[in-house]
Protein backbone atom coordinates (compact mmCIF):
# COMPACT_ATOMS: atom_id res chain seq x y z
CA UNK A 1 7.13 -43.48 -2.56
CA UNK A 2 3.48 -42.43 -1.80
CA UNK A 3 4.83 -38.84 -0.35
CA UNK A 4 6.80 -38.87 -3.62
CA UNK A 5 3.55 -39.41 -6.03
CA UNK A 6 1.10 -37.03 -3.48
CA UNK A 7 3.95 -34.50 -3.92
CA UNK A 8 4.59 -34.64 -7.93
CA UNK A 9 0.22 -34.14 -7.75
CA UNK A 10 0.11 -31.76 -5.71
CA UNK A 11 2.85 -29.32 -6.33
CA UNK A 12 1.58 -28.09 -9.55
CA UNK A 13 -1.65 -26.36 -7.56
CA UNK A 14 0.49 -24.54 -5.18
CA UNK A 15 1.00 -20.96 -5.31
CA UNK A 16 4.25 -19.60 -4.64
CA UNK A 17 3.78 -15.73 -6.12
CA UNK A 18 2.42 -12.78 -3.90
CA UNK A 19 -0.94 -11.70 -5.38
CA UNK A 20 0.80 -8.30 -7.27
CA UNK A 21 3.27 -10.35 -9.05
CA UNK A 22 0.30 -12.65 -10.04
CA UNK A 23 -1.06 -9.59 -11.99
CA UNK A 24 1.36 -9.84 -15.05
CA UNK A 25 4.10 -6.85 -13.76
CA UNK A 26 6.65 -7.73 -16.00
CA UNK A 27 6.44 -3.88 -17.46
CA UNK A 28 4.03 -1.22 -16.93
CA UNK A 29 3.32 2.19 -17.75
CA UNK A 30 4.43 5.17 -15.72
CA UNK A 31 0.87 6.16 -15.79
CA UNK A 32 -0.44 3.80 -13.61
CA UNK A 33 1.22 5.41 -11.11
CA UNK A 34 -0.43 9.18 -12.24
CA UNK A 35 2.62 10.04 -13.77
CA UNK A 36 1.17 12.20 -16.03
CA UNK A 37 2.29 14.96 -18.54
CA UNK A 38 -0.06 17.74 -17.04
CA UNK A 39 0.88 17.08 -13.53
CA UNK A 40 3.66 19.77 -11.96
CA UNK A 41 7.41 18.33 -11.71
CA UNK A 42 7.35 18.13 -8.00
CA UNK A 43 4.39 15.66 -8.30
CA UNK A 44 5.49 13.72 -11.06
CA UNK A 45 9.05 13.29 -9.20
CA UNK A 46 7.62 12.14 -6.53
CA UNK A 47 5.01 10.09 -8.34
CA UNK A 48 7.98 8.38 -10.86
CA UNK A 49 9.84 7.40 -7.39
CA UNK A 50 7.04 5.84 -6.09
CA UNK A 51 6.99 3.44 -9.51
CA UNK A 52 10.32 3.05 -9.40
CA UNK A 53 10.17 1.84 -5.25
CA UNK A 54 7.00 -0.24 -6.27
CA UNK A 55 8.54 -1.68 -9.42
CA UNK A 56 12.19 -2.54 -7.77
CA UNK A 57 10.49 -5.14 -5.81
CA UNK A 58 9.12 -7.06 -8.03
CA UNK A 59 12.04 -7.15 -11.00
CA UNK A 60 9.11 -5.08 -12.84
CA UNK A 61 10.06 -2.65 -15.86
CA UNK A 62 8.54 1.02 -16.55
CA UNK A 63 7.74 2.28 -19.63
CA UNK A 64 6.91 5.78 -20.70
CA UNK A 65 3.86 6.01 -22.95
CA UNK A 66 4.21 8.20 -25.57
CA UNK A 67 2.92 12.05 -25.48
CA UNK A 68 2.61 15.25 -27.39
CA UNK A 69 3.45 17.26 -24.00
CA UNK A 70 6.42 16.54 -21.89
CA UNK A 71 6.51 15.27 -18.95
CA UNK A 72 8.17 17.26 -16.19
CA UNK A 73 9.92 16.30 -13.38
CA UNK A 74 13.08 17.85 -11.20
């Protein structure tokens, strides 16, 4: 019964999460990840995969911020 009471105190203070899903990552923008609408296609590809790799892990989404230019990719 006292492991049982320590346990119900204690529990709440642990921290289960790795420090990048601690950092709200439920969605974020494309642009964090310098893809950006002046950048060449070949870097924004490769850029975009690199969010999508990083974002796959943690059940994150990617949004596309708005922009007068396009942005290019392959």
């Amino acid at each position: 019964m006292k492991f049982f009471l320590l346990f119900l105190l204690v529990f709440p203070y642990c921290n289960f999460s790795s420090s990048a899903q601690q950092q709200s990552t439920s969605h974020i923008s494309i642009r964090e990840f310098n893809v950006l609408p002046e950048n060449s296609a070949v870097v924004n590809t490769r850029n975009l995969q690199n969010a999508i790799n990083w974002a796959s892990g943690f059940g994150a989404a990617l949004y596309v911020d708005p922009s007068d230019e396009p942005y290019l990719k392959n």
